[in-house]
C-alpha atoms as a PDB file:
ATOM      1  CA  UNK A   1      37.346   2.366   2.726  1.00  0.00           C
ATOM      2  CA  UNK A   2      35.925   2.503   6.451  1.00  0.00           C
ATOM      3  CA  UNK A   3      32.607   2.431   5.245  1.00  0.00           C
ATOM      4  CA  UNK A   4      33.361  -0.717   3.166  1.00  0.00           C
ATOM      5  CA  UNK A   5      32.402  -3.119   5.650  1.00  0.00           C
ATOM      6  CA  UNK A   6      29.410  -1.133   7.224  1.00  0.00           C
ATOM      7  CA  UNK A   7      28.091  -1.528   3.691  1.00  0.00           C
ATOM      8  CA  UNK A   8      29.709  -4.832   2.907  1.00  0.00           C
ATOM      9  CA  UNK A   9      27.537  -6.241   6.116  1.00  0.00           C
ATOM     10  CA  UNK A  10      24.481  -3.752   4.986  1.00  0.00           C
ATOM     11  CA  UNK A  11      24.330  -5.307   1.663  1.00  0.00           C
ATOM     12  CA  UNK A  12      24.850  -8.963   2.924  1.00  0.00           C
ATOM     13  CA  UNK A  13      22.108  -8.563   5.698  1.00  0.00           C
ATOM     14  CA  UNK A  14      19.602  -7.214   2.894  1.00  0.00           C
ATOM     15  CA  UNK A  15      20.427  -9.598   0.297  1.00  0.00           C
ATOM     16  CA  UNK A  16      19.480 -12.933   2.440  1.00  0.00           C
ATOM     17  CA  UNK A  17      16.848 -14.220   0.195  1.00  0.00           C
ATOM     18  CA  UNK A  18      13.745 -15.981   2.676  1.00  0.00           C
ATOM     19  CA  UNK A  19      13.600 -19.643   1.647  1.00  0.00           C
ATOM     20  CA  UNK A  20      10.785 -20.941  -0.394  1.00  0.00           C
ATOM     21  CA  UNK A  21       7.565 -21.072   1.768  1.00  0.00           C
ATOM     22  CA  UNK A  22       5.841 -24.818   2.664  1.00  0.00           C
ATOM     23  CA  UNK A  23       2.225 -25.464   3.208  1.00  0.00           C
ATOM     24  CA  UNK A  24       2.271 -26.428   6.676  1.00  0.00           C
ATOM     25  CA  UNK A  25       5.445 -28.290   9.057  1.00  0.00           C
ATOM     26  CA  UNK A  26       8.198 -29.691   6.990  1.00  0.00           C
ATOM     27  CA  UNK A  27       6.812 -33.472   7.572  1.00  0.00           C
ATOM     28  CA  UNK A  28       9.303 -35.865   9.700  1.00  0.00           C
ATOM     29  CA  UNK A  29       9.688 -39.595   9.566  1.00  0.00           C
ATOM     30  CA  UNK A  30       8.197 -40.905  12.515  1.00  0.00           C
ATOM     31  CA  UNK A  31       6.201 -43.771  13.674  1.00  0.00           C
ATOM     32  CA  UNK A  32       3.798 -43.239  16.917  1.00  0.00           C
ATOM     33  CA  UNK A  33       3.536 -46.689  17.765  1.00  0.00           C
ATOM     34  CA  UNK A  34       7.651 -47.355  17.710  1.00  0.00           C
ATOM     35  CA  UNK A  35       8.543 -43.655  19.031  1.00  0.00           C
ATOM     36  CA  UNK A  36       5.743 -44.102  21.805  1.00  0.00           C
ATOM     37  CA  UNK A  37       7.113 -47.344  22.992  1.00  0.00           C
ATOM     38  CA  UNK A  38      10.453 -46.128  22.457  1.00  0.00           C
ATOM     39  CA  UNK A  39       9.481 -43.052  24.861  1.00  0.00           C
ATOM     40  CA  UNK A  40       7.891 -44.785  27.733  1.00  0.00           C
ATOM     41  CA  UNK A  41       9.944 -47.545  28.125  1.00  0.00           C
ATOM     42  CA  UNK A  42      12.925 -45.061  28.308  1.00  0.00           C
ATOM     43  CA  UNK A  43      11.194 -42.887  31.246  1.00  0.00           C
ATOM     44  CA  UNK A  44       9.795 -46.204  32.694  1.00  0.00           C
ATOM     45  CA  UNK A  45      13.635 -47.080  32.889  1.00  0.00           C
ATOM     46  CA  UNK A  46      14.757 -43.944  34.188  1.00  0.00           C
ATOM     47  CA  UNK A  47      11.888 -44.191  36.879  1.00  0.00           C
ATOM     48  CA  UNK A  48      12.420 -47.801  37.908  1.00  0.00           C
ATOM     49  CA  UNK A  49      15.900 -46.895  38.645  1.00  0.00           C
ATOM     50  CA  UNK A  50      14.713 -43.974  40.660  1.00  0.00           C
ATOM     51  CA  UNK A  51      12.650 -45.851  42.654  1.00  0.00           C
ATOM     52  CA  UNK A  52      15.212 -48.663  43.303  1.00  0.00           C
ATOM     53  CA  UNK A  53      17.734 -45.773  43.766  1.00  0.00           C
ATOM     54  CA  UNK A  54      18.658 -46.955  47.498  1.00  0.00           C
ATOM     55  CA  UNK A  55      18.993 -50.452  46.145  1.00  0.00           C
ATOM     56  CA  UNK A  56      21.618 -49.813  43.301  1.00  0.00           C
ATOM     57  CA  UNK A  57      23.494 -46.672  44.517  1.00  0.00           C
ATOM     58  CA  UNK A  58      26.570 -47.141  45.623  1.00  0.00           C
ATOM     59  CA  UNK A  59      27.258 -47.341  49.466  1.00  0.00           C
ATOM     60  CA  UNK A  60      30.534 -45.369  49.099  1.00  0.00           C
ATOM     61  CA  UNK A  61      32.293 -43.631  47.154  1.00  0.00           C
ATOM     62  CA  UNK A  62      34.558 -44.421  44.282  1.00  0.00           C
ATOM     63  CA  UNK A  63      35.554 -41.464  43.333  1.00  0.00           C
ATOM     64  CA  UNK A  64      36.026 -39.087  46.634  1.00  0.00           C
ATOM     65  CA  UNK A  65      38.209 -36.372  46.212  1.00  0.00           C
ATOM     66  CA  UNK A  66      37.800 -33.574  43.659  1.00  0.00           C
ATOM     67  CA  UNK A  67      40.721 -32.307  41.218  1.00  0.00           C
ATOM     68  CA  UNK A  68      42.021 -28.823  41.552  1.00  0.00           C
ATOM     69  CA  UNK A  69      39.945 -27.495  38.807  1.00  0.00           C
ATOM     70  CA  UNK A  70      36.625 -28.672  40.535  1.00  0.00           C
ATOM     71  CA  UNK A  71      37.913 -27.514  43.840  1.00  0.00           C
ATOM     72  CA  UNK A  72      38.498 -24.026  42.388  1.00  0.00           C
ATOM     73  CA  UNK A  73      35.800 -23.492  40.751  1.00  0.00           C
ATOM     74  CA  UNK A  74      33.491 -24.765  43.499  1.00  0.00           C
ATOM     75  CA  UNK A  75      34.977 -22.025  46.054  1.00  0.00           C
ATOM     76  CA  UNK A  76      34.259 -19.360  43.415  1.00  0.00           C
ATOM     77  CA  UNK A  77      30.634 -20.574  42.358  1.00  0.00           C
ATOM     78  CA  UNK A  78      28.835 -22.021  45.620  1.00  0.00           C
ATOM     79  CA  UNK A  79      25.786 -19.706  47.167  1.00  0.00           C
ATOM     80  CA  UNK A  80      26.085 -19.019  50.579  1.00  0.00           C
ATOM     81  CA  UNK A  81      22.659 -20.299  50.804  1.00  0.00           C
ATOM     82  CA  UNK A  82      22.732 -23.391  47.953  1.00  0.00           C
ATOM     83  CA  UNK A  83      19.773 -24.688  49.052  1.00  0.00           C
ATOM     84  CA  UNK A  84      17.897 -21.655  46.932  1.00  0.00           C
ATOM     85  CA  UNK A  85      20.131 -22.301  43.817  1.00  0.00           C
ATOM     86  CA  UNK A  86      19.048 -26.072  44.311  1.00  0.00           C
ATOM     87  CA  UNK A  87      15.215 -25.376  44.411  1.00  0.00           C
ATOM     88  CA  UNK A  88      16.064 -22.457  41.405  1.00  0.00           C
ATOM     89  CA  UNK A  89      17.307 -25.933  39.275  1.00  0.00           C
ATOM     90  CA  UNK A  90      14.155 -27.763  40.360  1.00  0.00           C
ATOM     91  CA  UNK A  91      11.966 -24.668  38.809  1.00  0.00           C
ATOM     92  CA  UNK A  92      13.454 -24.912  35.456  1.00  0.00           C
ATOM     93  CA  UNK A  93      13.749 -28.505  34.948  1.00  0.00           C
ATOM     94  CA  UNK A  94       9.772 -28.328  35.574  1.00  0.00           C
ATOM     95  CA  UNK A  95       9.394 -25.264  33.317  1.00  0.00           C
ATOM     96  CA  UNK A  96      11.985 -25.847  30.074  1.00  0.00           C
ATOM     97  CA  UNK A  97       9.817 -28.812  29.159  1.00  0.00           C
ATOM     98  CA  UNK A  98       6.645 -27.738  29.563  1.00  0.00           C
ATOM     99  CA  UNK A  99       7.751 -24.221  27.852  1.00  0.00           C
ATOM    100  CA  UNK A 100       9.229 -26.460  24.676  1.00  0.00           C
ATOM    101  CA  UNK A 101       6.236 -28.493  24.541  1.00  0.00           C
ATOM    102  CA  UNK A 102       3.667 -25.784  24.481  1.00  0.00           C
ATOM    103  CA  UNK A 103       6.605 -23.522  22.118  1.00  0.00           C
ATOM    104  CA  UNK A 104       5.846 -26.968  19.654  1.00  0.00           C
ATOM    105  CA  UNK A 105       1.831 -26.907  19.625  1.00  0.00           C
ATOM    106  CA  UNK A 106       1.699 -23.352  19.030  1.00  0.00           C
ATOM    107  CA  UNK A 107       4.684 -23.095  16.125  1.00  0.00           C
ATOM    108  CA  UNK A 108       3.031 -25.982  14.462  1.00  0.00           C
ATOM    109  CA  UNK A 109      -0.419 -24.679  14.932  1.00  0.00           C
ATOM    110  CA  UNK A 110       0.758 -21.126  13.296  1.00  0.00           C
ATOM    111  CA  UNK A 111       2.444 -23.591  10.922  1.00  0.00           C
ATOM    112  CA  UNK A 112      -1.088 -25.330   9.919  1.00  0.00           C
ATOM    113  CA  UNK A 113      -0.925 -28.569  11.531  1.00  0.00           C
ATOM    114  CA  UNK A 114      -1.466 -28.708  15.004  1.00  0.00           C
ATOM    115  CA  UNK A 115      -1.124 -32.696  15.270  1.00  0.00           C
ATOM    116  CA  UNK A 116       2.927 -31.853  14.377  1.00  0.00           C
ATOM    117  CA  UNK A 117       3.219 -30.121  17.369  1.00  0.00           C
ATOM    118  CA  UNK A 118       2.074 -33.197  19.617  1.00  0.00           C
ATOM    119  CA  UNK A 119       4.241 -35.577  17.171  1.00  0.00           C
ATOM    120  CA  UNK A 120       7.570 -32.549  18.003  1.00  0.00           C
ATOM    121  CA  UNK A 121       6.627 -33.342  21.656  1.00  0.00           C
ATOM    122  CA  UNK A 122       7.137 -37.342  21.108  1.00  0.00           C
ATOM    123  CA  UNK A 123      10.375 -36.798  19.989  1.00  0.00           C
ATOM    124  CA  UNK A 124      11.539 -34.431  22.262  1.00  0.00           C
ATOM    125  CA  UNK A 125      10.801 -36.868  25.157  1.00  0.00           C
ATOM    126  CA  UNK A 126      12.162 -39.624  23.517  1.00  0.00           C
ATOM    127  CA  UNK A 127      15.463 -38.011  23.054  1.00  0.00           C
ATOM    128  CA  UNK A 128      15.085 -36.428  26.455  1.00  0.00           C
ATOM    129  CA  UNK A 129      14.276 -40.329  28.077  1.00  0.00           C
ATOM    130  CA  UNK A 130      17.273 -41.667  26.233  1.00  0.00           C
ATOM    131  CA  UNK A 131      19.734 -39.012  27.218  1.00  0.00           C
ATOM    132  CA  UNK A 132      18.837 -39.949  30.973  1.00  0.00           C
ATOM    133  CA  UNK A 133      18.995 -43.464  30.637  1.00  0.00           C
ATOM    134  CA  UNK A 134      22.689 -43.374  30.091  1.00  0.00           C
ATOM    135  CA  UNK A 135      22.694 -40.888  32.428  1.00  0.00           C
ATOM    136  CA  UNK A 136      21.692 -42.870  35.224  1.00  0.00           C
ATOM    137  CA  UNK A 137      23.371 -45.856  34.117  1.00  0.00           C
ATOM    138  CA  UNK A 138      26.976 -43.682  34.099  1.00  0.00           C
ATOM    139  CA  UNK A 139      25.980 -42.479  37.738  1.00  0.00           C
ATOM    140  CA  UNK A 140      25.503 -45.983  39.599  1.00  0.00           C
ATOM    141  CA  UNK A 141      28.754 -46.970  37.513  1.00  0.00           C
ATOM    142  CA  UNK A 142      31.153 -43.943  38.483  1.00  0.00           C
ATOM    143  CA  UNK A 143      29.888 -43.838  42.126  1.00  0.00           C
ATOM    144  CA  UNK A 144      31.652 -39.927  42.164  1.00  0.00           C
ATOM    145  CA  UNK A 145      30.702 -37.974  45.954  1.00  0.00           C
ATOM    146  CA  UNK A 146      28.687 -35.124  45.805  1.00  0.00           C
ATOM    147  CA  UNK A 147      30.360 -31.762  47.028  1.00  0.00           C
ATOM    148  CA  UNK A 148      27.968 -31.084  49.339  1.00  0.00           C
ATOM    149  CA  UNK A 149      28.959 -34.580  50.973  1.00  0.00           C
ATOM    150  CA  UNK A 150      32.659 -34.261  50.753  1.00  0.00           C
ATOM    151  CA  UNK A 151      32.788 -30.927  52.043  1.00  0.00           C
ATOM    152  CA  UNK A 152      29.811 -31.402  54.730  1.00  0.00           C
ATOM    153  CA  UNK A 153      29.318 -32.494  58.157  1.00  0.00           C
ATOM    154  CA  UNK A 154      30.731 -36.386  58.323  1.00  0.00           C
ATOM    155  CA  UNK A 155      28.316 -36.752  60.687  1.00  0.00           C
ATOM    156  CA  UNK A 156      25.068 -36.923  58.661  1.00  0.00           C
ATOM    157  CA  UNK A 157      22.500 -39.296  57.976  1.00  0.00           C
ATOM    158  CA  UNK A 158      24.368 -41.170  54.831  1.00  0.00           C
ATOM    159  CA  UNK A 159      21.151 -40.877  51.556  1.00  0.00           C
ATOM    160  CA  UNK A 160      21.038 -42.675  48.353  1.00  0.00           C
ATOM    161  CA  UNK A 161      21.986 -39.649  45.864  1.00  0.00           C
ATOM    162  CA  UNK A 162      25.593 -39.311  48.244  1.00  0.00           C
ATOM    163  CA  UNK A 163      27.777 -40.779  45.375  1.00  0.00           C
ATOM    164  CA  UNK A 164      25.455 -40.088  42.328  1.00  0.00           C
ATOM    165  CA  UNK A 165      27.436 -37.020  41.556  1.00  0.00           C
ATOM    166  CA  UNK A 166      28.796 -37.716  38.298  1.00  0.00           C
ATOM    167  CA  UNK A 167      27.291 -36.899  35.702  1.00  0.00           C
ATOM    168  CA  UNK A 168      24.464 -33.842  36.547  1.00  0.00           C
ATOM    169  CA  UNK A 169      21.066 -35.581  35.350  1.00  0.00           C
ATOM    170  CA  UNK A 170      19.557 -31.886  35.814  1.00  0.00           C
ATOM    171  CA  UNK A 171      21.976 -30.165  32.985  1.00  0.00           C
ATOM    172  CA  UNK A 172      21.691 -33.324  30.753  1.00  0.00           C
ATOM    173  CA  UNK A 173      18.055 -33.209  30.809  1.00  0.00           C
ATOM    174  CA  UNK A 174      17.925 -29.477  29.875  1.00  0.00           C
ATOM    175  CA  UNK A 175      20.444 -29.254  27.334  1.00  0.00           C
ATOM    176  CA  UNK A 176      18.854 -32.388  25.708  1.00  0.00           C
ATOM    177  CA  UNK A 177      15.396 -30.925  25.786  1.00  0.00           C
ATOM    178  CA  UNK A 178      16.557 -27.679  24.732  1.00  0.00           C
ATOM    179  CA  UNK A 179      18.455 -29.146  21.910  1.00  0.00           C
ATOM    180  CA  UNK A 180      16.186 -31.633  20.817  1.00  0.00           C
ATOM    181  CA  UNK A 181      12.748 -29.207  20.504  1.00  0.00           C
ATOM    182  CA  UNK A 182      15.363 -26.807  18.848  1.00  0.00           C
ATOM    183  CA  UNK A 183      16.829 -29.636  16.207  1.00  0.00           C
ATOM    184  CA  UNK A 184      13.011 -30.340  15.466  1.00  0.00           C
ATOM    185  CA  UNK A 185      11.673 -27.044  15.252  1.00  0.00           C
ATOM    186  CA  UNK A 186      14.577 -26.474  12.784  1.00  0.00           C
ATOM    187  CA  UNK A 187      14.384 -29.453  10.649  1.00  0.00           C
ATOM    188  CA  UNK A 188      10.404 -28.745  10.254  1.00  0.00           C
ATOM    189  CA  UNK A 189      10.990 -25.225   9.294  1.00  0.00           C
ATOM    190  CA  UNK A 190       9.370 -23.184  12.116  1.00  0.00           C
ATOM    191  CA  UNK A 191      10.364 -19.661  11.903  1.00  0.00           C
ATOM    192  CA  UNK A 192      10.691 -19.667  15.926  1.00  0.00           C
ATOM    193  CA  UNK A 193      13.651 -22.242  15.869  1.00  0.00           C
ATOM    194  CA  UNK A 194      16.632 -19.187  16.032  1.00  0.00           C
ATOM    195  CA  UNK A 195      14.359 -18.349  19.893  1.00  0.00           C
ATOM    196  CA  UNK A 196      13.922 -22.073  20.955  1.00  0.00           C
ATOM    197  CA  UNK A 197      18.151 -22.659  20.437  1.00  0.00           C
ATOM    198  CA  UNK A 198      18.670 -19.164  21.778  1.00  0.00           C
ATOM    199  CA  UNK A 199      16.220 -19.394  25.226  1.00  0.00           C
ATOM    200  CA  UNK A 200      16.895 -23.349  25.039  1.00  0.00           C
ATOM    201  CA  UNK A 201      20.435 -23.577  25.641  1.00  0.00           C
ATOM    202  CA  UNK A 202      20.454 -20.065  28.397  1.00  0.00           C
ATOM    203  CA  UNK A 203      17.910 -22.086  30.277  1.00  0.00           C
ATOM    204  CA  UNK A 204      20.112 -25.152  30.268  1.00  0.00           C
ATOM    205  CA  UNK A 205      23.298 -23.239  30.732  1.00  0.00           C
ATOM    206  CA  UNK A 206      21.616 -21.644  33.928  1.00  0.00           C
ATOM    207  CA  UNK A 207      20.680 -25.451  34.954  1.00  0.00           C
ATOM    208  CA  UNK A 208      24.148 -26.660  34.905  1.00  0.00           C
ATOM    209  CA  UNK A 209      25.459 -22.983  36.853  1.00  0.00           C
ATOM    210  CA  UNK A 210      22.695 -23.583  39.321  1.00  0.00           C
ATOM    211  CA  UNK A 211      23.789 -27.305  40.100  1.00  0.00           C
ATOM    212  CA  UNK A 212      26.864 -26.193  40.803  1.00  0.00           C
ATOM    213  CA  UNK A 213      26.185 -23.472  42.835  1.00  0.00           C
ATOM    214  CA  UNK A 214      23.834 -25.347  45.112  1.00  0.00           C
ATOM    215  CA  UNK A 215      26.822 -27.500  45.696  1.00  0.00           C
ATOM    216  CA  UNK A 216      25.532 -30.320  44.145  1.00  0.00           C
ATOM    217  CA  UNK A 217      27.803 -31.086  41.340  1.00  0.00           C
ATOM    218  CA  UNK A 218      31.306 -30.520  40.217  1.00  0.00           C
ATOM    219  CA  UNK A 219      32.032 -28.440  36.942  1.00  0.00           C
ATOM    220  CA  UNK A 220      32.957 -31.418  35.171  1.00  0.00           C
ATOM    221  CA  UNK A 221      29.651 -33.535  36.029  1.00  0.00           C
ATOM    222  CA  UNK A 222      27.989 -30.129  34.447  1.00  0.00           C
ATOM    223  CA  UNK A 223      30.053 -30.165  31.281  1.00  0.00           C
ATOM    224  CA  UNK A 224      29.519 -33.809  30.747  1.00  0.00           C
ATOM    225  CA  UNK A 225      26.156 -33.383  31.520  1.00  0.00           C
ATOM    226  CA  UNK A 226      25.643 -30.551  28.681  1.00  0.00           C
ATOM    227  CA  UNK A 227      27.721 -32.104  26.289  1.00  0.00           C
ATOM    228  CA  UNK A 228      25.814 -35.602  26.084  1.00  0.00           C
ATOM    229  CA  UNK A 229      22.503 -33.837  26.420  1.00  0.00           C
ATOM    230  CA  UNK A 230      23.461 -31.778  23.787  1.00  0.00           C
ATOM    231  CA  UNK A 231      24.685 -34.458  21.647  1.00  0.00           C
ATOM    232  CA  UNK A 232      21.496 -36.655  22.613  1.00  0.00           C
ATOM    233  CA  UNK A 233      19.343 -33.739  21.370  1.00  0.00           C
ATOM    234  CA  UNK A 234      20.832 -32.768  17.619  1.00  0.00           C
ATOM    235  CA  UNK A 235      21.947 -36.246  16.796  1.00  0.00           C
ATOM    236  CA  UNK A 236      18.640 -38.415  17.957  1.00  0.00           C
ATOM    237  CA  UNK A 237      16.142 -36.591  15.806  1.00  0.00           C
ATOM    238  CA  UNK A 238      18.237 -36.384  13.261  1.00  0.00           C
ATOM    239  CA  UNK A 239      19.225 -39.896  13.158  1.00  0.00           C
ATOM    240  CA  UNK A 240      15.722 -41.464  13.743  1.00  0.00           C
ATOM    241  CA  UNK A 241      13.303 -38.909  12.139  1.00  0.00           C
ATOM    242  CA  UNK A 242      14.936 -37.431   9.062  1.00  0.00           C
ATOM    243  CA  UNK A 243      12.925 -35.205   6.614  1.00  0.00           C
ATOM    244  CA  UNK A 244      10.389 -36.995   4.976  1.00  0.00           C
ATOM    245  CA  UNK A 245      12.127 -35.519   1.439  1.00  0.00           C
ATOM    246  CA  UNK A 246      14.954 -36.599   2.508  1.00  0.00           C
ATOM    247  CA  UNK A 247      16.529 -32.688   2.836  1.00  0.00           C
ATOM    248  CA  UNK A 248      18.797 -30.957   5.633  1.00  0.00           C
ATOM    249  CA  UNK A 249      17.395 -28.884   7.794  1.00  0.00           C
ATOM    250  CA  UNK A 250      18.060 -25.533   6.057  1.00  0.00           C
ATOM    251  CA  UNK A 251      18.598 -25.509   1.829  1.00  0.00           C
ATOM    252  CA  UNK A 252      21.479 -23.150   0.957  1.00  0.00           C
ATOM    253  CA  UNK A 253      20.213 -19.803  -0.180  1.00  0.00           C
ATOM    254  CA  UNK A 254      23.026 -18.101  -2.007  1.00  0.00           C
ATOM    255  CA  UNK A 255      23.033 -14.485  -3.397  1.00  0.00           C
ATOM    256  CA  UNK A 256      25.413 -12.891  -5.190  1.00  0.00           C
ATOM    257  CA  UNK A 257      26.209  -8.797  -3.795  1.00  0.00           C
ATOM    258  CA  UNK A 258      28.531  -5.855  -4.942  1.00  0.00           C
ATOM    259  CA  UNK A 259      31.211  -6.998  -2.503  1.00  0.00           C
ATOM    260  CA  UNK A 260      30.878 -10.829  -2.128  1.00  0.00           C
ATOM    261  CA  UNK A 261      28.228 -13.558  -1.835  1.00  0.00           C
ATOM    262  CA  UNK A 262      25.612 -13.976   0.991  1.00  0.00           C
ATOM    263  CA  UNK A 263      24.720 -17.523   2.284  1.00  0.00           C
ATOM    264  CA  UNK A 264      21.816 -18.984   4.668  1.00  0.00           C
ATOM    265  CA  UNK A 265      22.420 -22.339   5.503  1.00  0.00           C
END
């Protein structure tokens, strides 16, 4: 009996039947006039705001003082030099998209259509440019003080981003990159997809550890911040660019064995 479920697992591990092969990217409704628009007007938002920033930023704070839990886990998180977990952020909010991006041409190239990788970019950035819409739009609403304000010298020069900390724009945009190119790259069928969820989401976990760390955000402008990216990046491409035949992402493979059936899903 002990070596019952070495062998139960044994059996179920070899018994996985592959899924039936298909010529080339499983094809994704899409429209490259609608999804472009839909794309640049969402960054062209994001970036307007940016630049008006100073403009529509609250002059004080709304929210000011932290709970317990945020307190707590601040102390136990912050660098003694934050300013190197703050440029360590930067780096992979420039490299997670342009690693997805080139992860897309080169799965869909291997795939047999290289166009479907440019197409899996589209819809990661429109996902991505929605996700930070709200983002920004929560921010100027909430008007929540940065750590590094409440806890810093009351005597410096006031800036623009003082009372922008709620929610963190730097985990939402990773985990809604990461998710999205990993929704896509699973609904068209790329063998990859298990390594674009799996680097994806460290990447974006390090993002939101990193924010807080460089004493720029609170863990619960991190959590928020992962859960709508997250949420922004399975449901969007799923919602707007189903399967063309109309299928899940995965069939259901299932084979019986001695002890049990197998499943991939």
């Amino acid at each position: 009996m002990r070596r019952a479920a070495p062998l139960a697992v044994a059996l179920a591990a070899a018994s996985i039947a592959p899924l039936p092969a298909h010529a080339g990217p499983q094809p994704l409704e899409h429209d490259l006039r609608v999804d472009g628009a839909v794309a640049l007007g969402a960054w062209a938002l994001y970036a307007g705001a940016e630049l008006a920033k100073r403009d529509l930023a609250p002059s004080s704070c709304r929210f000011c003082e932290p709970n317990a839990l945020d307190a707590s886990v601040r102390g136990a998180l912050l660098w003694s030099h934050a300013e190197r977990a703050r440029t360590a952020s930067d780096g992979i909010a420039f490299v997670l998209p342009a690693g997805m991006v080139a992860h897309q041409l080169l799965a869909a190239r291997a795939a047999g259509d290289t166009n479907a990788g440019w197409v899996d970019a589209l819809l990661v950035a429109e996902a991505a440019g929605l996700a930070m819409d709200v983002n920004q739009i929560v921010k100027l609403a909430v008007g929540r003080q940065r750590p590094f304000v409440h806890y810093g010298d009351p005597g410096r020069e006031p800036g623009p981003d003082d009372n922008l900390s709620f929610y963190s724009g730097h985990t939402t945009f990773a985990f809604a990159v990461a998710a999205a190119a990993g929704t896509v790259s699973s609904m068209r069928g790329y063998d990859s997809a298990p390594w674009v969820w799996g680097v994806g989401m460290t990447l974006a976990a390090a993002t939101g550890w990193l924010r807080i760390a460089a004493d720029e955000h609170y863990l619960t402008d991190v959590l928020v911040g992962a859960g709508t990216g997250l949420a922004a990046g399975i449901a969007l491409p799923r919602l707007l660019h189903p399967r063309e035949d109309g299928t899940s992402a995965r069939t259901v493979a299932v084979t019986p064995i001695p002890l049990g059936i197998a499943g991939v899903f």
